[in-house]
C-alpha atoms as a PDB file:
ATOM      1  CA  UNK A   1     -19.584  -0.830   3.463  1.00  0.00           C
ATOM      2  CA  UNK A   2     -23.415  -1.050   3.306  1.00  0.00           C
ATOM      3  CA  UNK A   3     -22.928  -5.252   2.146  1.00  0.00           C
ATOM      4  CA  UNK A   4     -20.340  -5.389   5.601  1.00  0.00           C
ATOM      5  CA  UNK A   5     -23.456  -3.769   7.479  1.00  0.00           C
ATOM      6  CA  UNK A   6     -25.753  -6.170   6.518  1.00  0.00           C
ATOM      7  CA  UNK A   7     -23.102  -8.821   6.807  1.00  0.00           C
ATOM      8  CA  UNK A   8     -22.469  -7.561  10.702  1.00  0.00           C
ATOM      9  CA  UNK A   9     -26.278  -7.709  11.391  1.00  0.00           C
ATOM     10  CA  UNK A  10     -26.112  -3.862  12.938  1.00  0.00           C
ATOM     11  CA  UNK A  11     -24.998  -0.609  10.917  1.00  0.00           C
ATOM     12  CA  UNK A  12     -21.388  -0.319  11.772  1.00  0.00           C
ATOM     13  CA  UNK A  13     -20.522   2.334   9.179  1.00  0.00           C
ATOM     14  CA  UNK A  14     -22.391   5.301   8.863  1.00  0.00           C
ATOM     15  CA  UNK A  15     -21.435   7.741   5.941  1.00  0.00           C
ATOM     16  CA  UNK A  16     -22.715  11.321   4.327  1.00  0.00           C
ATOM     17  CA  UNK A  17     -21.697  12.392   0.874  1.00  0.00           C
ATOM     18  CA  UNK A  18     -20.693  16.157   0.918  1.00  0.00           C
ATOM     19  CA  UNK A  19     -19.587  18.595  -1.706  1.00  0.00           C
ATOM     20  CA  UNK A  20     -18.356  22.138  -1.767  1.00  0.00           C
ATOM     21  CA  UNK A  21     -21.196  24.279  -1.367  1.00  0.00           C
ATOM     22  CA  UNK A  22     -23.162  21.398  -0.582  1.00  0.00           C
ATOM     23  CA  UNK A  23     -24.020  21.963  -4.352  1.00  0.00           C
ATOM     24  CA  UNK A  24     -24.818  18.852  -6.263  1.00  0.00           C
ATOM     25  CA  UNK A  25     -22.272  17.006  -8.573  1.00  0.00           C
ATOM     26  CA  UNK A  26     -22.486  15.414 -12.349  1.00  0.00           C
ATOM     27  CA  UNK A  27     -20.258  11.828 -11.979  1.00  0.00           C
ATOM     28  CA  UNK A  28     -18.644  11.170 -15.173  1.00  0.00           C
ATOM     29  CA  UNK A  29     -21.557   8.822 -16.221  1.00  0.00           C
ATOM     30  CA  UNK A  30     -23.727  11.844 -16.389  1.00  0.00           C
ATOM     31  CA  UNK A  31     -25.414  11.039 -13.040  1.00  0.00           C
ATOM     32  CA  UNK A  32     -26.444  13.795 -10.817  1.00  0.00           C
ATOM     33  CA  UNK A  33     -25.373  13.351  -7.031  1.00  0.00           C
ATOM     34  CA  UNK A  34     -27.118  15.142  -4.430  1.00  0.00           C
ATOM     35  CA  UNK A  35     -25.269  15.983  -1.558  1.00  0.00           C
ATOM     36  CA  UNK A  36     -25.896  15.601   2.129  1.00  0.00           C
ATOM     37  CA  UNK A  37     -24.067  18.982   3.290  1.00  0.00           C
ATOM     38  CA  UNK A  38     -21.454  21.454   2.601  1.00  0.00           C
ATOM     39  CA  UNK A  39     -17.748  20.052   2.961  1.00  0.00           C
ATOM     40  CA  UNK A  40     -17.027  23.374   4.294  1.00  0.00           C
ATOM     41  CA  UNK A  41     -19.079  22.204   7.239  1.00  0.00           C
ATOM     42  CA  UNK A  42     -17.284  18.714   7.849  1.00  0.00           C
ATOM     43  CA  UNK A  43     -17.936  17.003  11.071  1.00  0.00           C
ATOM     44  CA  UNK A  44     -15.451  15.463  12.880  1.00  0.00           C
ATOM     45  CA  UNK A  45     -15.139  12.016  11.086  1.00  0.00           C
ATOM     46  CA  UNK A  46     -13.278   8.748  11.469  1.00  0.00           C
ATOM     47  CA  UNK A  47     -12.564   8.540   7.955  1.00  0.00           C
ATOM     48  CA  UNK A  48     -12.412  11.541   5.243  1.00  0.00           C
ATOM     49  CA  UNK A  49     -12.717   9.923   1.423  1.00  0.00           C
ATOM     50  CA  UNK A  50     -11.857  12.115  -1.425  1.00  0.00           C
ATOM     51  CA  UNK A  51     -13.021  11.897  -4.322  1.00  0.00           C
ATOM     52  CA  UNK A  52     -11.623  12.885  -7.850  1.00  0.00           C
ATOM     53  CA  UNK A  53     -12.338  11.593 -11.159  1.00  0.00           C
ATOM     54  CA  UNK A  54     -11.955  13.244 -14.815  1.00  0.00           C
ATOM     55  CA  UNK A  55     -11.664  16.827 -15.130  1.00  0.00           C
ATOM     56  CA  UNK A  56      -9.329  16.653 -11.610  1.00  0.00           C
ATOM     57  CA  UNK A  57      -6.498  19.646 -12.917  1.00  0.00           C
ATOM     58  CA  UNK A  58     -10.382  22.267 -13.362  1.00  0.00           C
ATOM     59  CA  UNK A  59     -10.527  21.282  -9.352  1.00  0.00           C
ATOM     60  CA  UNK A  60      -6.652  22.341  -9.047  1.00  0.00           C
ATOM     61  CA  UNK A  61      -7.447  25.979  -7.679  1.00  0.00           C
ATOM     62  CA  UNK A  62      -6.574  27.615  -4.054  1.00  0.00           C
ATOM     63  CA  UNK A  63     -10.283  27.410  -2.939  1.00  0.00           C
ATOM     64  CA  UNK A  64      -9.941  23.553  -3.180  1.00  0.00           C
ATOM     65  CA  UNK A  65      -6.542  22.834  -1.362  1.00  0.00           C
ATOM     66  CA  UNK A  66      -7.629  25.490   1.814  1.00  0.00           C
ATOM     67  CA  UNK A  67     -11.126  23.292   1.507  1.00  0.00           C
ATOM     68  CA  UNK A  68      -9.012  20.489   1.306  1.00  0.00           C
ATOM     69  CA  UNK A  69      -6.755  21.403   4.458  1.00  0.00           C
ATOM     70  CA  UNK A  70      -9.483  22.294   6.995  1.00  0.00           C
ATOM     71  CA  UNK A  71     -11.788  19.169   6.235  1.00  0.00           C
ATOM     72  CA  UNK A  72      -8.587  16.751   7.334  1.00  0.00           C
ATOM     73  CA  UNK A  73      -7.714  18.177  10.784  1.00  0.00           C
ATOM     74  CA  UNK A  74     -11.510  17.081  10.913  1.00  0.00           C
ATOM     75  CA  UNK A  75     -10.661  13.236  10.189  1.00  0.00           C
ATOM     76  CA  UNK A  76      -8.780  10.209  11.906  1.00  0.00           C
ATOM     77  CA  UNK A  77      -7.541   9.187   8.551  1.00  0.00           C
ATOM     78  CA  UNK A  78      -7.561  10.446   5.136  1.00  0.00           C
ATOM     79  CA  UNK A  79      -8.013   8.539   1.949  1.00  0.00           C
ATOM     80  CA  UNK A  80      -7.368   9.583  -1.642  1.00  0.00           C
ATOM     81  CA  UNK A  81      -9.279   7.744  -4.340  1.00  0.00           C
ATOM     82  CA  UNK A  82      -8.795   7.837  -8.585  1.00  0.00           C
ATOM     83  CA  UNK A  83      -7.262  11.287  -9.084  1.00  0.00           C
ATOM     84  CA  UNK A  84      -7.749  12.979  -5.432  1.00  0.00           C
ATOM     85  CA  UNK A  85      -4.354  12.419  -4.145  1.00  0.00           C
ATOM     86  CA  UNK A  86      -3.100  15.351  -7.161  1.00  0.00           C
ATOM     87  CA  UNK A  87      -5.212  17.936  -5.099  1.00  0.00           C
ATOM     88  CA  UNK A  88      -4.111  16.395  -1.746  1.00  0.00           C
ATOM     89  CA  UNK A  89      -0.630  16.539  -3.373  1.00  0.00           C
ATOM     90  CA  UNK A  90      -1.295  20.050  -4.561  1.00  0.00           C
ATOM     91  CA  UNK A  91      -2.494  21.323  -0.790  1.00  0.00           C
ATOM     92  CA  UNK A  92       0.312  19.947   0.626  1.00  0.00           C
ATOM     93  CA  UNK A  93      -0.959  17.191   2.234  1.00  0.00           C
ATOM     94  CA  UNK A  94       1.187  14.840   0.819  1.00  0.00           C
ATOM     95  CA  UNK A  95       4.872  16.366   1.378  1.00  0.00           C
ATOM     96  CA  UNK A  96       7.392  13.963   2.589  1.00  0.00           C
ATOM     97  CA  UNK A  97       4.678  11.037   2.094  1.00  0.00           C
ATOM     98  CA  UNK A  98       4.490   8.183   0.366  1.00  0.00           C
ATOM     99  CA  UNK A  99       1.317   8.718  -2.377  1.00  0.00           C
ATOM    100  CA  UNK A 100      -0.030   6.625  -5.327  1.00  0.00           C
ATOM    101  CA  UNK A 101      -2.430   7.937  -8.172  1.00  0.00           C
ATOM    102  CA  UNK A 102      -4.577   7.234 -10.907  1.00  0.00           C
ATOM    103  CA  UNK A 103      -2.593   5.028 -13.427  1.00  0.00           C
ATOM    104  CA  UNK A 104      -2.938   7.358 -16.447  1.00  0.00           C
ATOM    105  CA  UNK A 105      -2.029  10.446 -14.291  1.00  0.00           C
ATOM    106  CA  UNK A 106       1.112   8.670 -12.416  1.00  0.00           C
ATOM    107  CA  UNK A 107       3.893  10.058 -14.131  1.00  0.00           C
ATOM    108  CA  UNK A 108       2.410  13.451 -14.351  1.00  0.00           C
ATOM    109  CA  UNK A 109       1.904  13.593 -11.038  1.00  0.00           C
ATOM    110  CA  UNK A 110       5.362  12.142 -10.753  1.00  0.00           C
ATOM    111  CA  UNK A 111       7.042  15.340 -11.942  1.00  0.00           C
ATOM    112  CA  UNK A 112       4.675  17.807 -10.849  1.00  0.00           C
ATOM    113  CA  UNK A 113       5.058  17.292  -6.571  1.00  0.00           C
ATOM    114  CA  UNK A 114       8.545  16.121  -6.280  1.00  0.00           C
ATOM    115  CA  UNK A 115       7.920  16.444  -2.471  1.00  0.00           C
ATOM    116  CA  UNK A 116       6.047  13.747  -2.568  1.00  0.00           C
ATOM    117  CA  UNK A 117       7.347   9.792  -2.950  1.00  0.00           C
ATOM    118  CA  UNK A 118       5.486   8.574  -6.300  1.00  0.00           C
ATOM    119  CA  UNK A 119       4.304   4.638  -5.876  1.00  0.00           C
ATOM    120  CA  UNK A 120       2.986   3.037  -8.519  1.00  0.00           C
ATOM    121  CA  UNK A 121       0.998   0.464  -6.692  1.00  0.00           C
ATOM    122  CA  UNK A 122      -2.340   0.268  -6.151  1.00  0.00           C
ATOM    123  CA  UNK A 123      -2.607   1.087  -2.753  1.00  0.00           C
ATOM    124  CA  UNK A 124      -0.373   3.032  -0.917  1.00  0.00           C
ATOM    125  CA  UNK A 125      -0.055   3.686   3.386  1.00  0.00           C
ATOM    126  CA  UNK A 126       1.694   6.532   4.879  1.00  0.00           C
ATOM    127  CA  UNK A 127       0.588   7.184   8.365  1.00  0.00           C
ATOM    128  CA  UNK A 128      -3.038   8.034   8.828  1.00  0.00           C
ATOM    129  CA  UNK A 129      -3.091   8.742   5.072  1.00  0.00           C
ATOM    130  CA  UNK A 130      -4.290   5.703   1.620  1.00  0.00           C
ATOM    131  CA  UNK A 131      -4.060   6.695  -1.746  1.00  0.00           C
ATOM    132  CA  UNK A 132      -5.229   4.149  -4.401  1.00  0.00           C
ATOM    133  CA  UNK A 133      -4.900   4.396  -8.018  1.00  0.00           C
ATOM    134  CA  UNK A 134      -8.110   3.717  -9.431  1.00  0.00           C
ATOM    135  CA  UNK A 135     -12.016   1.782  -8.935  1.00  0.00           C
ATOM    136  CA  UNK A 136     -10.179  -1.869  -8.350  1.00  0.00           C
ATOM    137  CA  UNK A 137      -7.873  -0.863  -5.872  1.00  0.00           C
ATOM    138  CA  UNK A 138     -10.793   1.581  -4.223  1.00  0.00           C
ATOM    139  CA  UNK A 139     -12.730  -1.773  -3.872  1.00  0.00           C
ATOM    140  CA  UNK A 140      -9.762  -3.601  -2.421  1.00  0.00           C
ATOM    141  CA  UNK A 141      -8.537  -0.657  -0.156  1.00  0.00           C
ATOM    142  CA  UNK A 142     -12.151  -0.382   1.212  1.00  0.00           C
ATOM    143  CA  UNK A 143     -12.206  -4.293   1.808  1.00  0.00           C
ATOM    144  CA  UNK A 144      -8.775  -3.836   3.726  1.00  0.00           C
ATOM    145  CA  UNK A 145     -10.421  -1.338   6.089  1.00  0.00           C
ATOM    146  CA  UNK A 146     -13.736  -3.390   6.552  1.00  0.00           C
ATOM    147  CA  UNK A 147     -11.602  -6.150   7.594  1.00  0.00           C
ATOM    148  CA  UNK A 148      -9.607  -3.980  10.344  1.00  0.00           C
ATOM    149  CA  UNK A 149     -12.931  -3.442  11.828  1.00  0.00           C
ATOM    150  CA  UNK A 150     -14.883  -6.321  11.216  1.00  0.00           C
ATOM    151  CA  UNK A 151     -12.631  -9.059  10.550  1.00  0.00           C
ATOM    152  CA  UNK A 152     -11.234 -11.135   7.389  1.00  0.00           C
ATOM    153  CA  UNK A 153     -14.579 -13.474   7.088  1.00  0.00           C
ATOM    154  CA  UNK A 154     -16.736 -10.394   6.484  1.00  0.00           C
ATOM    155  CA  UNK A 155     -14.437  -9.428   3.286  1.00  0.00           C
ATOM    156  CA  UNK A 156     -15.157 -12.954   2.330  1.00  0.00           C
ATOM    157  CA  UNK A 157     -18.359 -12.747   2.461  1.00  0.00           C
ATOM    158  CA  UNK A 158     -18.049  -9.715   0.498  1.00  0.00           C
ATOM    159  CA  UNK A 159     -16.152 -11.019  -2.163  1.00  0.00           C
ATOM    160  CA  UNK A 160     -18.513 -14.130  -2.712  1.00  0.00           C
ATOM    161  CA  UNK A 161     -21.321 -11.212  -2.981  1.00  0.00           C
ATOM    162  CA  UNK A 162     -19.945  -9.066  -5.336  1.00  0.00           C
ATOM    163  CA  UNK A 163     -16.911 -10.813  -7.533  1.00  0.00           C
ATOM    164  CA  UNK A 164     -18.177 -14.523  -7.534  1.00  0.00           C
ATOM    165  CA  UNK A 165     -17.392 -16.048 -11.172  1.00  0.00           C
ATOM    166  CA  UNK A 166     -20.013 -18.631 -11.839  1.00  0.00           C
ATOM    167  CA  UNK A 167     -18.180 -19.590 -14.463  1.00  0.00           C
ATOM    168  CA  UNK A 168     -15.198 -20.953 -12.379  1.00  0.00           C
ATOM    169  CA  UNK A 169     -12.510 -18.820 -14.502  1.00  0.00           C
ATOM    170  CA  UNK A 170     -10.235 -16.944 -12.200  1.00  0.00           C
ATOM    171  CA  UNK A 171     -10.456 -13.417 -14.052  1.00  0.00           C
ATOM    172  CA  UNK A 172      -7.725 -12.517 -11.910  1.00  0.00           C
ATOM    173  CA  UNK A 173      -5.162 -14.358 -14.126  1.00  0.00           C
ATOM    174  CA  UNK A 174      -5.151 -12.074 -16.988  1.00  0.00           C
ATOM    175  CA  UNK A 175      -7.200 -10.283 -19.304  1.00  0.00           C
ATOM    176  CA  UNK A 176     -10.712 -11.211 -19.107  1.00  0.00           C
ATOM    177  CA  UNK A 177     -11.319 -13.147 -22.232  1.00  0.00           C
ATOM    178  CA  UNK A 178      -7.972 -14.138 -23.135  1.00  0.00           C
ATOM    179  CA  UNK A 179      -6.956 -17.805 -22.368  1.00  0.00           C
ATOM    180  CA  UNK A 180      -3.791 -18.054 -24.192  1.00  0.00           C
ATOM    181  CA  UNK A 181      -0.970 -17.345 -21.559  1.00  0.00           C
ATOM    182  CA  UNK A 182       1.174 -15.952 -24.289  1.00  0.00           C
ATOM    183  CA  UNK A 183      -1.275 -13.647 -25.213  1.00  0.00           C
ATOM    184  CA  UNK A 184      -1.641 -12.221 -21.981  1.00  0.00           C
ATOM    185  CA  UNK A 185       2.322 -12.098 -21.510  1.00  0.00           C
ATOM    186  CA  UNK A 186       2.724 -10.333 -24.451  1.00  0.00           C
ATOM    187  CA  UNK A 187       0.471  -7.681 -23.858  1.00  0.00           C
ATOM    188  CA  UNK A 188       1.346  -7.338 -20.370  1.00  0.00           C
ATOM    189  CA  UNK A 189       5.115  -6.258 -22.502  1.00  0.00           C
ATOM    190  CA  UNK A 190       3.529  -4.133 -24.334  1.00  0.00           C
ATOM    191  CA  UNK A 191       1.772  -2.260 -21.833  1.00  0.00           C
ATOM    192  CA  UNK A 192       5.344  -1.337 -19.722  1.00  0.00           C
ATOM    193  CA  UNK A 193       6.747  -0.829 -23.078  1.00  0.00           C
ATOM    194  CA  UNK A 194       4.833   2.225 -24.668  1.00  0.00           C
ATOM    195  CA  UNK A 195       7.073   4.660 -25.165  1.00  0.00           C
ATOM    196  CA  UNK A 196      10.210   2.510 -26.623  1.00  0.00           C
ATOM    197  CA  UNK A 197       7.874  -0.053 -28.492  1.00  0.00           C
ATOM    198  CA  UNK A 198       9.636  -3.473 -28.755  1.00  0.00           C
ATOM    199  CA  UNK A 199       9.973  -5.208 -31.899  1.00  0.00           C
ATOM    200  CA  UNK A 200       8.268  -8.656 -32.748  1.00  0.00           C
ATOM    201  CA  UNK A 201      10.831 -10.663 -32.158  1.00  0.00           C
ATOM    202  CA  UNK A 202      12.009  -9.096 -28.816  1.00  0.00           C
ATOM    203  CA  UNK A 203       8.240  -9.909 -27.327  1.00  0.00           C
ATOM    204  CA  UNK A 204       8.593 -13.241 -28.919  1.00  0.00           C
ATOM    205  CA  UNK A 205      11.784 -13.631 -27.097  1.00  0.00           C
ATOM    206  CA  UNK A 206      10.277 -12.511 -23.888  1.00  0.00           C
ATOM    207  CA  UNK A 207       7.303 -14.593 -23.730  1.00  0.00           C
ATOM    208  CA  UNK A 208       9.061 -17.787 -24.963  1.00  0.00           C
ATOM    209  CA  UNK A 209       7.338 -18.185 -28.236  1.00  0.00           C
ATOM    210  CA  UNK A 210       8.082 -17.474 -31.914  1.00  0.00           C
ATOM    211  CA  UNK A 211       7.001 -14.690 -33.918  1.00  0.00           C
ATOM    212  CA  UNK A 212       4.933 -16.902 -36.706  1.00  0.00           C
ATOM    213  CA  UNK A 213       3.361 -18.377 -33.549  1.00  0.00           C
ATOM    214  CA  UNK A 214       2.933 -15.400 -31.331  1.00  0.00           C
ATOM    215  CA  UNK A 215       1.113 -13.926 -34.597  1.00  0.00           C
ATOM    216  CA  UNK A 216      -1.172 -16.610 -35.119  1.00  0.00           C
ATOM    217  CA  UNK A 217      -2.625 -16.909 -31.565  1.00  0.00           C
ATOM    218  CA  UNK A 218      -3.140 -12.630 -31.365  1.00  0.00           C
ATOM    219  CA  UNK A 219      -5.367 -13.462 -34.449  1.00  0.00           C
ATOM    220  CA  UNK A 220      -6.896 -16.317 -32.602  1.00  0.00           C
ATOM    221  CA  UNK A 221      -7.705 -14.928 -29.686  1.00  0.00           C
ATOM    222  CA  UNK A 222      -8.198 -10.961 -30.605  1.00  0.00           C
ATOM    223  CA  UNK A 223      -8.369 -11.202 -34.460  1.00  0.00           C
ATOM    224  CA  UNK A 224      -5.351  -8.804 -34.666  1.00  0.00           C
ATOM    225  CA  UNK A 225      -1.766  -8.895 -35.397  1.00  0.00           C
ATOM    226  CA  UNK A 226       0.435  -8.066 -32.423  1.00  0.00           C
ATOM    227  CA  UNK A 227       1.677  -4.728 -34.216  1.00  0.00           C
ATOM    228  CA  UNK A 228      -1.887  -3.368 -34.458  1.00  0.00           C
ATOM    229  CA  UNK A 229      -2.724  -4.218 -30.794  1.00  0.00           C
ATOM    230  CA  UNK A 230       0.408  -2.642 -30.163  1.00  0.00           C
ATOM    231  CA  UNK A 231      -0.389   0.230 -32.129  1.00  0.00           C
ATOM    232  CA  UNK A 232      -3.951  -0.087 -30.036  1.00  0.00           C
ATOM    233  CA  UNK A 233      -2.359   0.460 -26.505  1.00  0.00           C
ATOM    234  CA  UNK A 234       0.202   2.914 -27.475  1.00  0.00           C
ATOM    235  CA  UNK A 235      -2.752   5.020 -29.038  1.00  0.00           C
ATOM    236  CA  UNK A 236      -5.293   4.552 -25.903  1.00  0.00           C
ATOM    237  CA  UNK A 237      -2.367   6.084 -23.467  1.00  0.00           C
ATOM    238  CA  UNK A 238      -1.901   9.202 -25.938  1.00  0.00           C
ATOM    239  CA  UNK A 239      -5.544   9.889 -25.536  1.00  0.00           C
ATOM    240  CA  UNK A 240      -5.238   9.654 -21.683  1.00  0.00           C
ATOM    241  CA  UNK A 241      -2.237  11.719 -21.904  1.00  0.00           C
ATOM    242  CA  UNK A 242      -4.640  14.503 -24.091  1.00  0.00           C
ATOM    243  CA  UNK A 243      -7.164  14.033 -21.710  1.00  0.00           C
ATOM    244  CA  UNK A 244      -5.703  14.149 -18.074  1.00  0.00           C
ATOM    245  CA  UNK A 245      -2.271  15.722 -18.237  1.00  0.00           C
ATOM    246  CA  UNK A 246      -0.646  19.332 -19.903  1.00  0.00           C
ATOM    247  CA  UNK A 247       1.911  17.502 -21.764  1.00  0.00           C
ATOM    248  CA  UNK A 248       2.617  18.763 -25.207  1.00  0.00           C
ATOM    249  CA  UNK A 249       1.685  16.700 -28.081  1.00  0.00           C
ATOM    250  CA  UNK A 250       5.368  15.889 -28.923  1.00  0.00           C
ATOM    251  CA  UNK A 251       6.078  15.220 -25.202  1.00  0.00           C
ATOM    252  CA  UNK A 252       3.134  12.596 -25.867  1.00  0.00           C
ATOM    253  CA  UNK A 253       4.386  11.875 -28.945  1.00  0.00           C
ATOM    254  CA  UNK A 254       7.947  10.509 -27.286  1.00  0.00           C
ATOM    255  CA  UNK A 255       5.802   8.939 -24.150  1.00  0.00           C
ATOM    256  CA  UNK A 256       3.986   6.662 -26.738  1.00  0.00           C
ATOM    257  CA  UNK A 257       6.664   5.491 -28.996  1.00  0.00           C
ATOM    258  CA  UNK A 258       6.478   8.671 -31.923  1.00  0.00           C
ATOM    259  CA  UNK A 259       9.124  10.428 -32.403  1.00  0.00           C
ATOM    260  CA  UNK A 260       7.395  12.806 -35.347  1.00  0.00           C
ATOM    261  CA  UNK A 261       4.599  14.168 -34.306  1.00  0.00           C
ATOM    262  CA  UNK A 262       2.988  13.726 -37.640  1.00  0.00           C
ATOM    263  CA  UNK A 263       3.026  10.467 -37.277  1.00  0.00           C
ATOM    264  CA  UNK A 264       1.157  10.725 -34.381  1.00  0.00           C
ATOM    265  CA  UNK A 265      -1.196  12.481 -35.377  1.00  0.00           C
ATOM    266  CA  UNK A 266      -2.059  10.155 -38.349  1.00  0.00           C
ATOM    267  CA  UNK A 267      -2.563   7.345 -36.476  1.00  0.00           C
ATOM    268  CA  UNK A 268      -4.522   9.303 -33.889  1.00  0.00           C
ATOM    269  CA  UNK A 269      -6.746  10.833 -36.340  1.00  0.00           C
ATOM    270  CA  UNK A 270      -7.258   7.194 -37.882  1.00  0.00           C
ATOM    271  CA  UNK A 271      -8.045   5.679 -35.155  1.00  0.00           C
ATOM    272  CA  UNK A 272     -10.572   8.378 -33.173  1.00  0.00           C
ATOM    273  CA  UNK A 273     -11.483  10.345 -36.120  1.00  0.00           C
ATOM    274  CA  UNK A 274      -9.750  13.539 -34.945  1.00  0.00           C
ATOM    275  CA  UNK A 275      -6.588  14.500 -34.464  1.00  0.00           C
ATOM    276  CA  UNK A 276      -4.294  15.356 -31.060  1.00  0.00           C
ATOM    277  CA  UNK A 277      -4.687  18.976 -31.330  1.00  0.00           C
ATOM    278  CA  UNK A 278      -8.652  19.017 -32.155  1.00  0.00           C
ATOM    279  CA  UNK A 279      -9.628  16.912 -29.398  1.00  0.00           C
ATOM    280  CA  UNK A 280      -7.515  18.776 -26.674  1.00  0.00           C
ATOM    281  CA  UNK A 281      -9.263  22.006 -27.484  1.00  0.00           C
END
């Protein structure tokens, strides 16, 4: 928004950063944000962005959700950002709506509001009300409202300012880095396979290529078999799952393809040096 001012010549958006309290905030980079004001004291407003990152289910309490409910009679339209739509969920903003979340909080958040319709995409529309799941999609959902205003050239301008590849690769194609299309297939499997992990030769079968090959270009390209990288993804999502949801450690356990617990807590431990249970307390 402050590029699409400049871009427009004239400050079109205007913006203040509030908290509750008006007390200041840590982001999860350790930064300190001052705020401009005490949410409690929200001004009317065209537009009301929340705000949510790690740590969302310590914001989960009934001070937040009434906070929550008298800044948006306040607003024009509401959006949700990262993890915010779980307390929007939670105050019942979201009942009978349409909502999207963080990625590695969807299918908690899933189970826990059944009221509300669960989208896994990255930006969601019901009414007066966005959600997006996560820093990409905030970009793009904030593009899609500069353009309503302004107009499609301004988000082009926008682009060329901040997401210009010198290097003429479209980075939108896969995973940055990776130039084998196999490669990226493969892991793109893997990823909506985590909990019932596919076996070599099914992902070979998938992506069109053979397992001897399909082997030798994950060592090409990530210098890695395709079992470890599997092994890789299925262990990142049970540290999400520790970090950002209540699930047990066996429900974890089944969600990343480990049906003994033991097991994964071996692998766990291997790879981050502790194991399930020490890092969740």
């Amino acid at each position: 928004m402050r590029a699409a001012n400049d871009f427009a010549g004239q400050p079109v958006f205007h913006w203040r950063f509030l908290t509750p309290a008006n007390a200041p905030v840590i982001s999860s980079s350790g930064l300190p944000v001052l705020s401009q004001g005490a949410a409690e004291a929200c001004d009317a407003c065209d537009f009301l962005f929340i705000l949510a990152s790690y740590g969302h289910l310590d914001h989960d309490t009934p001070e937040t959700r009434h906070l929550l409910r008298q800044m948006t009679h306040k607003a024009k339209t509401i959006v949700g950002f990262d993890t915010s739509p779980w307390l929007m969920a939670a105050a019942g903003l979201l009942d009978g709506r349409q909502a999207t979340v963080h990625y590695d909080v969807f299918d908690a958040f899933a189970e826990r509001f059944l009221q509300v319709e669960a989208r896994c995409q990255p930006i969601v529309r019901d009414g007066a009300i966005y959600s997006c799941a996560g820093a990409h999609s905030a970009y793009d959902l904030t593009k899609l409202l500069i353009a309503e205003e302004l107009g499609q050239a301004v988000v082009v301008d926008i682009d060329n300012l901040f997401v210009r590849n010198q290097s003429g690769v479209n980075l939108g194609a896969g995973v940055q880095g990776i130039t084998t299309s196999v490669v990226r297939r493969a892991l793109a499997e893997m990823q909506d396979n985590l909990e019932t992990p596919l076996s070599l030769s099914e992902i070979s079968a998938v992506v069109a290529c053979s397992p001897k090959t399909l082997s030798r270009r994950f060592q090409a390209e990530l210098g890695s078999s395709p079992g470890r990288a599997y092994r890789h993804l299925r262990l990142t999502h049970a540290h999400q799952l520790l970090k950002n949801t209540q699930l047990s450690i066996s429900e974890i356990g089944l969600r990343t393809g480990y049906n003994n617990p033991a097991a994964l807590s071996r692998a766990f431990k291997a790879r981050f040096g502790r194991a399930p249970r020490q890092l969740r307390q």
